[in-house]
PDB file of N, CA and C in Angstrom:
ATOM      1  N   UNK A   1       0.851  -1.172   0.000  1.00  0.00           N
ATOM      2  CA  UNK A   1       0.000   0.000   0.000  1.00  0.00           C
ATOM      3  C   UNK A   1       0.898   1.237   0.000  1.00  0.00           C
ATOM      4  N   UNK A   2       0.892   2.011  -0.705  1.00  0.00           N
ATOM      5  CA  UNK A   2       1.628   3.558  -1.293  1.00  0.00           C
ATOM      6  C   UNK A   2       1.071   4.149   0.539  1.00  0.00           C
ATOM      7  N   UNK A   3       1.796   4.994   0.475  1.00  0.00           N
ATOM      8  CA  UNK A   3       2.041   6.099   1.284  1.00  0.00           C
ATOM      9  C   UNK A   3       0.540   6.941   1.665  1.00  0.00           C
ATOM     10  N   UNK A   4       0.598   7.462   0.191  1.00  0.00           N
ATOM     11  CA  UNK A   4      -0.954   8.135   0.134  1.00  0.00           C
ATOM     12  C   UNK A   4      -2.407   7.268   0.579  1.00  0.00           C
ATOM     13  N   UNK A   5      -2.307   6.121  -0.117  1.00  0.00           N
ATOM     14  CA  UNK A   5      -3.369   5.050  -0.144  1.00  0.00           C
ATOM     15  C   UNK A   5      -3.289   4.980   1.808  1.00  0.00           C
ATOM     16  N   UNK A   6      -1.988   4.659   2.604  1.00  0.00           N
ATOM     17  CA  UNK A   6      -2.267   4.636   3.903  1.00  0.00           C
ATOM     18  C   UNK A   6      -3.389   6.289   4.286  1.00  0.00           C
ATOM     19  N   UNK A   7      -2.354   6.901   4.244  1.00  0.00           N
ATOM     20  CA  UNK A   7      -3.123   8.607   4.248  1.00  0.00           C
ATOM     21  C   UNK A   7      -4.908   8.128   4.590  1.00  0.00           C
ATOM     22  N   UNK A   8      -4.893   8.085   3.146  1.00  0.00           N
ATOM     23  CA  UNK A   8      -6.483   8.289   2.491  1.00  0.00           C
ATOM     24  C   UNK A   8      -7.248   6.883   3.717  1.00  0.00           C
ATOM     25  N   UNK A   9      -6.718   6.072   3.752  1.00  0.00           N
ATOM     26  CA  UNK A   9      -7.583   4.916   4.978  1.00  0.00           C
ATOM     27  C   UNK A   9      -7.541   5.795   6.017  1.00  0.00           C
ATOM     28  N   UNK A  10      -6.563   6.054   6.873  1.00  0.00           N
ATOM     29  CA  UNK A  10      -6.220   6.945   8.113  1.00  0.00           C
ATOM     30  C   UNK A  10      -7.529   8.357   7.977  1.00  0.00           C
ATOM     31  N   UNK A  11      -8.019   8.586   6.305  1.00  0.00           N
ATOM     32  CA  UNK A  11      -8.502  10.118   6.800  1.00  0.00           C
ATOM     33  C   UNK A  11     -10.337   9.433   6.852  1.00  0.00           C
ATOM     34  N   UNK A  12     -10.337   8.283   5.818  1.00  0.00           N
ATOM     35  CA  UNK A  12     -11.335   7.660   6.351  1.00  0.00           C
ATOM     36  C   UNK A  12     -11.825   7.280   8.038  1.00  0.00           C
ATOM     37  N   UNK A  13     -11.418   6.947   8.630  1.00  0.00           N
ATOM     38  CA  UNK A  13     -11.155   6.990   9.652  1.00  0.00           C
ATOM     39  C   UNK A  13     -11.452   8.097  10.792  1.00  0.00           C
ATOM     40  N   UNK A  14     -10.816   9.052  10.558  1.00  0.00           N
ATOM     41  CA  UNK A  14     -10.906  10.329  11.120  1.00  0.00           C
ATOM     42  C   UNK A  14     -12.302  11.040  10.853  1.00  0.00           C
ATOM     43  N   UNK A  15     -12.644  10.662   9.818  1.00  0.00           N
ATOM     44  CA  UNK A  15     -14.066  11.403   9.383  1.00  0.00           C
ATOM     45  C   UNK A  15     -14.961  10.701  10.198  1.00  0.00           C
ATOM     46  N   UNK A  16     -14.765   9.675  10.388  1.00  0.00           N
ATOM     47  CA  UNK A  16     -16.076   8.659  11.096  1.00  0.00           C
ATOM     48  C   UNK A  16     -15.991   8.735  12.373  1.00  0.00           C
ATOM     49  N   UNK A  17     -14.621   9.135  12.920  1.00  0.00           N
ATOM     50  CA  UNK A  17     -14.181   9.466  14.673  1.00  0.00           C
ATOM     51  C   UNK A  17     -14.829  10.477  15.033  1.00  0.00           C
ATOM     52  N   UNK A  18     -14.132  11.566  14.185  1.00  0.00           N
ATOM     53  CA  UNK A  18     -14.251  12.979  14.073  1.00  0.00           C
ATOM     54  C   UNK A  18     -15.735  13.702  13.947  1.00  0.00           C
ATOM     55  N   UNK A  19     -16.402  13.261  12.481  1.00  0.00           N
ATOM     56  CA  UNK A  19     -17.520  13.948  12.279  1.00  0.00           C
ATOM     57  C   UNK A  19     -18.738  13.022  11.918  1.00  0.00           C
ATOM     58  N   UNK A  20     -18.860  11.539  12.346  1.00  0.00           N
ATOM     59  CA  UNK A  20     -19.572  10.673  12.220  1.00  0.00           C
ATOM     60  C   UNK A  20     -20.492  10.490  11.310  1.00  0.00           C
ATOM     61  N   UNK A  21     -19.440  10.895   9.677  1.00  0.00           N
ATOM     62  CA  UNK A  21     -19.943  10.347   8.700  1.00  0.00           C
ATOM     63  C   UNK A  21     -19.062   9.510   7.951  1.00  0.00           C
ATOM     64  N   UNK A  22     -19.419   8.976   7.570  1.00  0.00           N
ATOM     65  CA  UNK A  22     -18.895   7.830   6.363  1.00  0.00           C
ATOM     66  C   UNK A  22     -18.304   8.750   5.216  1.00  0.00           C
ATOM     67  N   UNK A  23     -16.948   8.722   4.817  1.00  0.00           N
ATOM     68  CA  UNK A  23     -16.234   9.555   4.081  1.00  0.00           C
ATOM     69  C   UNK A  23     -16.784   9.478   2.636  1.00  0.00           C
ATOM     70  N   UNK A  24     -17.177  10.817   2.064  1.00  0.00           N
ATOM     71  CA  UNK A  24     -17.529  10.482   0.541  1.00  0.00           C
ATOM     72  C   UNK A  24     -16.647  10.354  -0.280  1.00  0.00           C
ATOM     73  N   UNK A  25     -16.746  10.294  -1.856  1.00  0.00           N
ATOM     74  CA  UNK A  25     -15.375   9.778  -2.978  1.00  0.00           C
ATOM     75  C   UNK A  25     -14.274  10.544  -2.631  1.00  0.00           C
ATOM     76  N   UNK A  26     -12.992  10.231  -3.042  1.00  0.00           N
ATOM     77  CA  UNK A  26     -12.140  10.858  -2.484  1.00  0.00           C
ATOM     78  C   UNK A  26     -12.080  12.101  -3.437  1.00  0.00           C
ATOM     79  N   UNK A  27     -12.914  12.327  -4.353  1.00  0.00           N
ATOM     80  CA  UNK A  27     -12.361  13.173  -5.429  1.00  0.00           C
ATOM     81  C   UNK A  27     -13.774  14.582  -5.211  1.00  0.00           C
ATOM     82  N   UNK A  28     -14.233  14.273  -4.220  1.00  0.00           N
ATOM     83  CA  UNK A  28     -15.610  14.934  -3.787  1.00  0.00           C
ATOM     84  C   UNK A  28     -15.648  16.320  -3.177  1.00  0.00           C
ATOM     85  N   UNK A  29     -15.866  17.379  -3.438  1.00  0.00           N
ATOM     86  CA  UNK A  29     -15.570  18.700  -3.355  1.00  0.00           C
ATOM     87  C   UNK A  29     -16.551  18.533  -1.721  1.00  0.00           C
ATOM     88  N   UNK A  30     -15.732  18.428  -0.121  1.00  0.00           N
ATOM     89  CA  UNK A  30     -16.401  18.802   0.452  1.00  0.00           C
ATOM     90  C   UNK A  30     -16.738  19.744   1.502  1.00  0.00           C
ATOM     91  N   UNK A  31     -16.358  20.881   0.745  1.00  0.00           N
ATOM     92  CA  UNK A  31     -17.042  22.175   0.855  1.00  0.00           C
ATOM     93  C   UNK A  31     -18.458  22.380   0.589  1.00  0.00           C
ATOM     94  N   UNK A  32     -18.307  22.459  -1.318  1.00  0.00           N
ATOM     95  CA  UNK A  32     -19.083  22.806  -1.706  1.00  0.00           C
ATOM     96  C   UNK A  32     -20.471  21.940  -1.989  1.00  0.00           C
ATOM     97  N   UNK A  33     -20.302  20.739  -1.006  1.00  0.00           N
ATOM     98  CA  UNK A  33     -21.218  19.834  -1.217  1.00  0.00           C
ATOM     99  C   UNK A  33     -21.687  19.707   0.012  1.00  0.00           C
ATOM    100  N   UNK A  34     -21.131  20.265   0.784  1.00  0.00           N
ATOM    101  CA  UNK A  34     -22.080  20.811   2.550  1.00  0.00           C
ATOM    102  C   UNK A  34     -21.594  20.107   3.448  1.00  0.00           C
ATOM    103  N   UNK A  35     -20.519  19.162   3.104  1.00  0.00           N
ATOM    104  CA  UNK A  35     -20.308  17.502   4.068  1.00  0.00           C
ATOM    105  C   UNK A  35     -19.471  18.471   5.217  1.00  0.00           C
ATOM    106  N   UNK A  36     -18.578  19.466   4.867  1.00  0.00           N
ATOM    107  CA  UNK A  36     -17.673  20.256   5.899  1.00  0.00           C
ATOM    108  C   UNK A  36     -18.296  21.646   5.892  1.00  0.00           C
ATOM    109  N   UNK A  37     -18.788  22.183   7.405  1.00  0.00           N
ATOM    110  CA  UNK A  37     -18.882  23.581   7.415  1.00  0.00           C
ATOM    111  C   UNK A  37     -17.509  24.344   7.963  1.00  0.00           C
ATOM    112  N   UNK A  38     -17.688  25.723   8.107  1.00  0.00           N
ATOM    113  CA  UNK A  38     -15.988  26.468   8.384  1.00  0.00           C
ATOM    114  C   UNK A  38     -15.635  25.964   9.564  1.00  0.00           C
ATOM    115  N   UNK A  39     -16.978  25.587  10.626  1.00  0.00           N
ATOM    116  CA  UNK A  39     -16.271  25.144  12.156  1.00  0.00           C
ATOM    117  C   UNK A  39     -16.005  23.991  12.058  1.00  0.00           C
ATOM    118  N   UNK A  40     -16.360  22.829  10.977  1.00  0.00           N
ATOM    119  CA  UNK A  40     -15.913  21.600  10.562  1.00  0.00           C
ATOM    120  C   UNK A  40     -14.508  21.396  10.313  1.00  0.00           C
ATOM    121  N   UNK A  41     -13.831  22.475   9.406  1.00  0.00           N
ATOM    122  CA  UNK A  41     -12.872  22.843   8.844  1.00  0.00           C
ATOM    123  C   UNK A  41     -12.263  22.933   9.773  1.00  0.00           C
ATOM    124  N   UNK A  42     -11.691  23.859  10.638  1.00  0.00           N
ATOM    125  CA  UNK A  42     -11.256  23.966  11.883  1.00  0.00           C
ATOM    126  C   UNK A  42     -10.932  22.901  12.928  1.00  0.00           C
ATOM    127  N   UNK A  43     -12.303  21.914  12.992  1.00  0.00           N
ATOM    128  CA  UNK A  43     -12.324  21.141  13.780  1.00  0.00           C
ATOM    129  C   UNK A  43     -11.201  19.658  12.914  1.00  0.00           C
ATOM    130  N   UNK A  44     -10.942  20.078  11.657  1.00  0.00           N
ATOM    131  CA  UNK A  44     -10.425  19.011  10.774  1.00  0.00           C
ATOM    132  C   UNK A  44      -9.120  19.194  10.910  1.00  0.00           C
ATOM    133  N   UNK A  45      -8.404  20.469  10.324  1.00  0.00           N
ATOM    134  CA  UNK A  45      -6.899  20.918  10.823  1.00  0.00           C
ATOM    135  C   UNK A  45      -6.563  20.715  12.128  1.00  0.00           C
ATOM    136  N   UNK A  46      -7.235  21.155  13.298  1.00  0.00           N
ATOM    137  CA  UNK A  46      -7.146  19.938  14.601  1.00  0.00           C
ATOM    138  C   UNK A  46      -6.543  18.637  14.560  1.00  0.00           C
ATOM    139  N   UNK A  47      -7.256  17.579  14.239  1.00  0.00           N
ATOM    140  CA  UNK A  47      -7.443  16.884  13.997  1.00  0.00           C
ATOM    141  C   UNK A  47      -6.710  16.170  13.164  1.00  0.00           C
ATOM    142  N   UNK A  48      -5.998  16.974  11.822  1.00  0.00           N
ATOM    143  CA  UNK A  48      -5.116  16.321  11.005  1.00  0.00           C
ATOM    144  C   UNK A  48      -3.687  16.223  11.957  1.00  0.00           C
ATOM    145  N   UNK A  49      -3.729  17.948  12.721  1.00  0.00           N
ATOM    146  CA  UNK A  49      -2.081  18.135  13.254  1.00  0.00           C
ATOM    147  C   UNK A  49      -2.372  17.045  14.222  1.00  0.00           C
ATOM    148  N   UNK A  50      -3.276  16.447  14.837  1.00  0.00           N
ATOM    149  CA  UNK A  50      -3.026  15.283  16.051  1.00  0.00           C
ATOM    150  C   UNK A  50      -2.981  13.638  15.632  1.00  0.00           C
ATOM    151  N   UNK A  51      -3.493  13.547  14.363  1.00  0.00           N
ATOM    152  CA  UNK A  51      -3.381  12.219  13.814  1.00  0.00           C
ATOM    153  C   UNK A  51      -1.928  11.867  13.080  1.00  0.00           C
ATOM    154  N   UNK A  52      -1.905  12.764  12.495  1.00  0.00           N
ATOM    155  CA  UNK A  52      -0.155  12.671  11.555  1.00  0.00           C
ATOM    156  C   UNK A  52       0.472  13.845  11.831  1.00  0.00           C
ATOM    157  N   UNK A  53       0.438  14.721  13.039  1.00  0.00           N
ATOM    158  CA  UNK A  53       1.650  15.554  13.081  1.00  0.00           C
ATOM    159  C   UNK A  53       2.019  16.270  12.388  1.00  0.00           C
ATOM    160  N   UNK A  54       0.969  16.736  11.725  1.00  0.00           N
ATOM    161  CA  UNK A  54       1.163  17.228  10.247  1.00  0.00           C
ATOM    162  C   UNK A  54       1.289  19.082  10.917  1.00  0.00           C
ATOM    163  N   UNK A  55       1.966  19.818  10.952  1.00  0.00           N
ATOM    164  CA  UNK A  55       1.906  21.252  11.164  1.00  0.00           C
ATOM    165  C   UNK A  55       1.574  21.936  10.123  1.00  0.00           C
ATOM    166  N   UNK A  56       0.932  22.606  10.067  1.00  0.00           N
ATOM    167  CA  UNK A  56       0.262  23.908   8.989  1.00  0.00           C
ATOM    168  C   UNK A  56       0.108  25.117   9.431  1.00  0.00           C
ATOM    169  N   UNK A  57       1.338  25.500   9.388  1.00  0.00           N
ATOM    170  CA  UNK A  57       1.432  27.161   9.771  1.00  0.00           C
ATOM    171  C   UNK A  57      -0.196  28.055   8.830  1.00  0.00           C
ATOM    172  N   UNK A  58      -1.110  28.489   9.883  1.00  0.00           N
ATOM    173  CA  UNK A  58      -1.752  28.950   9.061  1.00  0.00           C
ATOM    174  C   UNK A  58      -1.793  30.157   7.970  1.00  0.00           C
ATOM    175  N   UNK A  59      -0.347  30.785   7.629  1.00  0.00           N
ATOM    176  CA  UNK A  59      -0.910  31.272   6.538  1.00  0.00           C
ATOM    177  C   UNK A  59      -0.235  30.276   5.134  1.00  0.00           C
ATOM    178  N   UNK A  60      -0.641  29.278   5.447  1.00  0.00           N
ATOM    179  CA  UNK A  60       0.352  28.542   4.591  1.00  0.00           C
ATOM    180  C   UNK A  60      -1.334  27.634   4.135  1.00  0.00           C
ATOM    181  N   UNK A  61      -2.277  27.965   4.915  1.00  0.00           N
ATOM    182  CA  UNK A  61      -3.235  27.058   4.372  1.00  0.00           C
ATOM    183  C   UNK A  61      -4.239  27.611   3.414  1.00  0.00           C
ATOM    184  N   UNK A  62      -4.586  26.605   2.364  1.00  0.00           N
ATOM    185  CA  UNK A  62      -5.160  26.930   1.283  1.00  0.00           C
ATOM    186  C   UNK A  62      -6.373  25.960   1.132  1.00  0.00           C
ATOM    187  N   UNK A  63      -7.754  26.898   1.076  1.00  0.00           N
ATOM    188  CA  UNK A  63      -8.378  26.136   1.235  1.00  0.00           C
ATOM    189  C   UNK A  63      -8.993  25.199   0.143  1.00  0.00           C
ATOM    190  N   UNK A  64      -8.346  25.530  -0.796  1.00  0.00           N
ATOM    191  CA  UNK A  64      -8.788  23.980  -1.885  1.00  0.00           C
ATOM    192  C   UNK A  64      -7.463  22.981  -1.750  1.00  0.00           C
ATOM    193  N   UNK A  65      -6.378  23.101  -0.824  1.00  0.00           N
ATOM    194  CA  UNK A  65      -5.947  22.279  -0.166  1.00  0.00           C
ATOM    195  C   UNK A  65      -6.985  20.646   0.701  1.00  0.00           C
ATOM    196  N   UNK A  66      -7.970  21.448   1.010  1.00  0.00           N
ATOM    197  CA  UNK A  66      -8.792  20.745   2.159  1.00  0.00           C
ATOM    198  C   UNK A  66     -10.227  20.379   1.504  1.00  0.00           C
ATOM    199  N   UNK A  67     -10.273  20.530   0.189  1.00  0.00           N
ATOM    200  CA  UNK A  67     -11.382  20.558  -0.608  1.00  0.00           C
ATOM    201  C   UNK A  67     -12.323  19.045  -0.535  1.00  0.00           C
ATOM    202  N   UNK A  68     -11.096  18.383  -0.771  1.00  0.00           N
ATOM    203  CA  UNK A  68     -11.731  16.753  -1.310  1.00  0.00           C
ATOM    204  C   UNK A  68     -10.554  15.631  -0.330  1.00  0.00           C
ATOM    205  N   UNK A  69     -10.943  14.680  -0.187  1.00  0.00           N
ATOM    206  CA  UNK A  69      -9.905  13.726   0.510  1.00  0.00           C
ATOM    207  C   UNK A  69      -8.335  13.860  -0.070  1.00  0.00           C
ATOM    208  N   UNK A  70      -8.628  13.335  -1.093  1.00  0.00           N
ATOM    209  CA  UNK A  70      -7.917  13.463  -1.957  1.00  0.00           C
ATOM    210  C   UNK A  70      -6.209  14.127  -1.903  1.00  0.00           C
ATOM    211  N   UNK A  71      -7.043  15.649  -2.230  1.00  0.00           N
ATOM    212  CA  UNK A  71      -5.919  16.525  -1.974  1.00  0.00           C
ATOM    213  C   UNK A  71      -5.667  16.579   0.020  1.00  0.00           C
ATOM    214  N   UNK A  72      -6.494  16.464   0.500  1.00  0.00           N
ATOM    215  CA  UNK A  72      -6.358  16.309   1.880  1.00  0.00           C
ATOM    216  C   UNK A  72      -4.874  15.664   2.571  1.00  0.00           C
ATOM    217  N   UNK A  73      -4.982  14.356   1.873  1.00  0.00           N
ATOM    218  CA  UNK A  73      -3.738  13.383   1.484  1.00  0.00           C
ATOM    219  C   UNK A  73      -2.858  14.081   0.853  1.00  0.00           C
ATOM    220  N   UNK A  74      -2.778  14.159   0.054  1.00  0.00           N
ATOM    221  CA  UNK A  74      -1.573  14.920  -0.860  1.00  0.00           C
ATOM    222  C   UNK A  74      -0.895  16.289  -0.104  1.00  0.00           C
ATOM    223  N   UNK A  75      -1.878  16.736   0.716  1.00  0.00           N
ATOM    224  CA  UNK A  75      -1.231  17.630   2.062  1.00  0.00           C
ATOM    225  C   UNK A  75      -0.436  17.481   2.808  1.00  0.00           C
ATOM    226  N   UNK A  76      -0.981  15.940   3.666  1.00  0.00           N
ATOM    227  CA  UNK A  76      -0.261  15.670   4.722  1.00  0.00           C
ATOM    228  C   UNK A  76       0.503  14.726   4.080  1.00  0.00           C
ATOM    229  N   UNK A  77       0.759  14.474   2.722  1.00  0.00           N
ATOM    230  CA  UNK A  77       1.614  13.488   2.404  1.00  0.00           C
ATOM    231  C   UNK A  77       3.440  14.759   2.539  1.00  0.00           C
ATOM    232  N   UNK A  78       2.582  15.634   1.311  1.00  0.00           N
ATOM    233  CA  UNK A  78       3.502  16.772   1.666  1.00  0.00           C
ATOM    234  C   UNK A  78       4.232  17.204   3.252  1.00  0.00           C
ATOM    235  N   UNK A  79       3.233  17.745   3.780  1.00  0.00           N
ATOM    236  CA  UNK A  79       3.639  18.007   5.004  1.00  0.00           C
ATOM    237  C   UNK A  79       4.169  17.498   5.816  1.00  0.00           C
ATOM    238  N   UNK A  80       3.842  16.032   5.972  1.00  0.00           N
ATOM    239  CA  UNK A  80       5.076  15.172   6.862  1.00  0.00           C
ATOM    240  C   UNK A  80       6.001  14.607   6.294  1.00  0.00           C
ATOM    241  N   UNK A  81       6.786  14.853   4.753  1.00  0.00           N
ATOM    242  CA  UNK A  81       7.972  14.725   4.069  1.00  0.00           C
ATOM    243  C   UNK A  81       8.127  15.782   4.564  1.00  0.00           C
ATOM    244  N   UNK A  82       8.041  17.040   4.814  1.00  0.00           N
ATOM    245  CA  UNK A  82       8.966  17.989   4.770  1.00  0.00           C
ATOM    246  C   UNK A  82       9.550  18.551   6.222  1.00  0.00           C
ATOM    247  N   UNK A  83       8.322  17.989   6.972  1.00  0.00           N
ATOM    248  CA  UNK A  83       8.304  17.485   8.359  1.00  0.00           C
ATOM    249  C   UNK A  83       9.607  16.928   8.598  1.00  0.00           C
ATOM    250  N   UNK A  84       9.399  15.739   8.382  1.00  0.00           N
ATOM    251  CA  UNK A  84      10.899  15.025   8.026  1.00  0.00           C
ATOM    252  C   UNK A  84      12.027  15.215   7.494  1.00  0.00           C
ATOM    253  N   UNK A  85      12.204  15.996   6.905  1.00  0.00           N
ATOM    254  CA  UNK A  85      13.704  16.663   6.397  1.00  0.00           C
ATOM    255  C   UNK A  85      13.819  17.765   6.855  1.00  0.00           C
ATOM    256  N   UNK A  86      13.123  18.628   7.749  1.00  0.00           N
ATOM    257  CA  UNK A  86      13.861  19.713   8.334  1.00  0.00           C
ATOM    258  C   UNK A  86      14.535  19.424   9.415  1.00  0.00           C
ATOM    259  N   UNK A  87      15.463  19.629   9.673  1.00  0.00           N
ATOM    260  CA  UNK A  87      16.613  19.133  10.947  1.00  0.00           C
ATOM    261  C   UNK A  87      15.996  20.024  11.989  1.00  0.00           C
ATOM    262  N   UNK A  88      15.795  19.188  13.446  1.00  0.00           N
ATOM    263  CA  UNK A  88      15.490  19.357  14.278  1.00  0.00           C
ATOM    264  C   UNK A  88      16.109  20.287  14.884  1.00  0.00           C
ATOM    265  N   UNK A  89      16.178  21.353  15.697  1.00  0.00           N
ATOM    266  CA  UNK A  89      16.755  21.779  16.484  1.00  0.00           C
ATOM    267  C   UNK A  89      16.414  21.554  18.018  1.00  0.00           C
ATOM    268  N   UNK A  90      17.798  21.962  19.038  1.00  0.00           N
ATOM    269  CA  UNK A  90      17.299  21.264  20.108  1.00  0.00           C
ATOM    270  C   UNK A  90      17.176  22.876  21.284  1.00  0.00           C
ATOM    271  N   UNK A  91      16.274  22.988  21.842  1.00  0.00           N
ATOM    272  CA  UNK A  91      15.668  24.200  22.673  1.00  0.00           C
ATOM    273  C   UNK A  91      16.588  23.332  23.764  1.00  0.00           C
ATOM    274  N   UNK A  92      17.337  24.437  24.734  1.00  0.00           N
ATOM    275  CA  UNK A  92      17.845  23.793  26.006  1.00  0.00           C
ATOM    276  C   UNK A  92      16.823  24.824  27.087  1.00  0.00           C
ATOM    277  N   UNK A  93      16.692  24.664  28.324  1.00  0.00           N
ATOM    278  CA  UNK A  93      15.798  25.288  28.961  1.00  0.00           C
ATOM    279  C   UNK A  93      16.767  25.722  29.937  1.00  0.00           C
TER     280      UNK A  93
END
């Protein structure tokens, strides 16, 4: 199973935890098809940064980023590669 294909099960998942519906096609505009409202949205970026760690500085978010599963995946596929190659730094206290 590809990388993404995990993603896309994992966001299945989250939708049914999260907003207790059964995820529609992955290619499914859901905005504009009512399945996500703006406090949905919100409640989803939550939700992504706590499932995969995914950080999204918000002015970095775009919202046909978050449109369809799909690209949803292709986000956090992004985001935790790049996650991963930025070298850590270490905060001493």
């Amino acid at each position: 199973m590809s990388e993404h294909n995990a993603i896309g099960q994992r966001l299945l998942g989250l939708f049914a935890d999260a907003f207790q519906i059964e995820a529609p096609a992955a290619d499914l505009d859901l905005i504009e098809s009512g399945v996500l409202d703006s406090l949905q949205l919100v409640e989803l970026l939550y939700r992504l940064e706590r499932e995969f760690g995914a950080r999204i500085p918000i002015e970095d978010i775009d919202l046909d980023d978050l449109r369809t599963l799909e690209r949803i995946a292709g986000l956090i596929a992004a985001t935790t590669v790049a996650t991963d190659s930025t070298p850590s730094v270490g905060v001493s206290s």
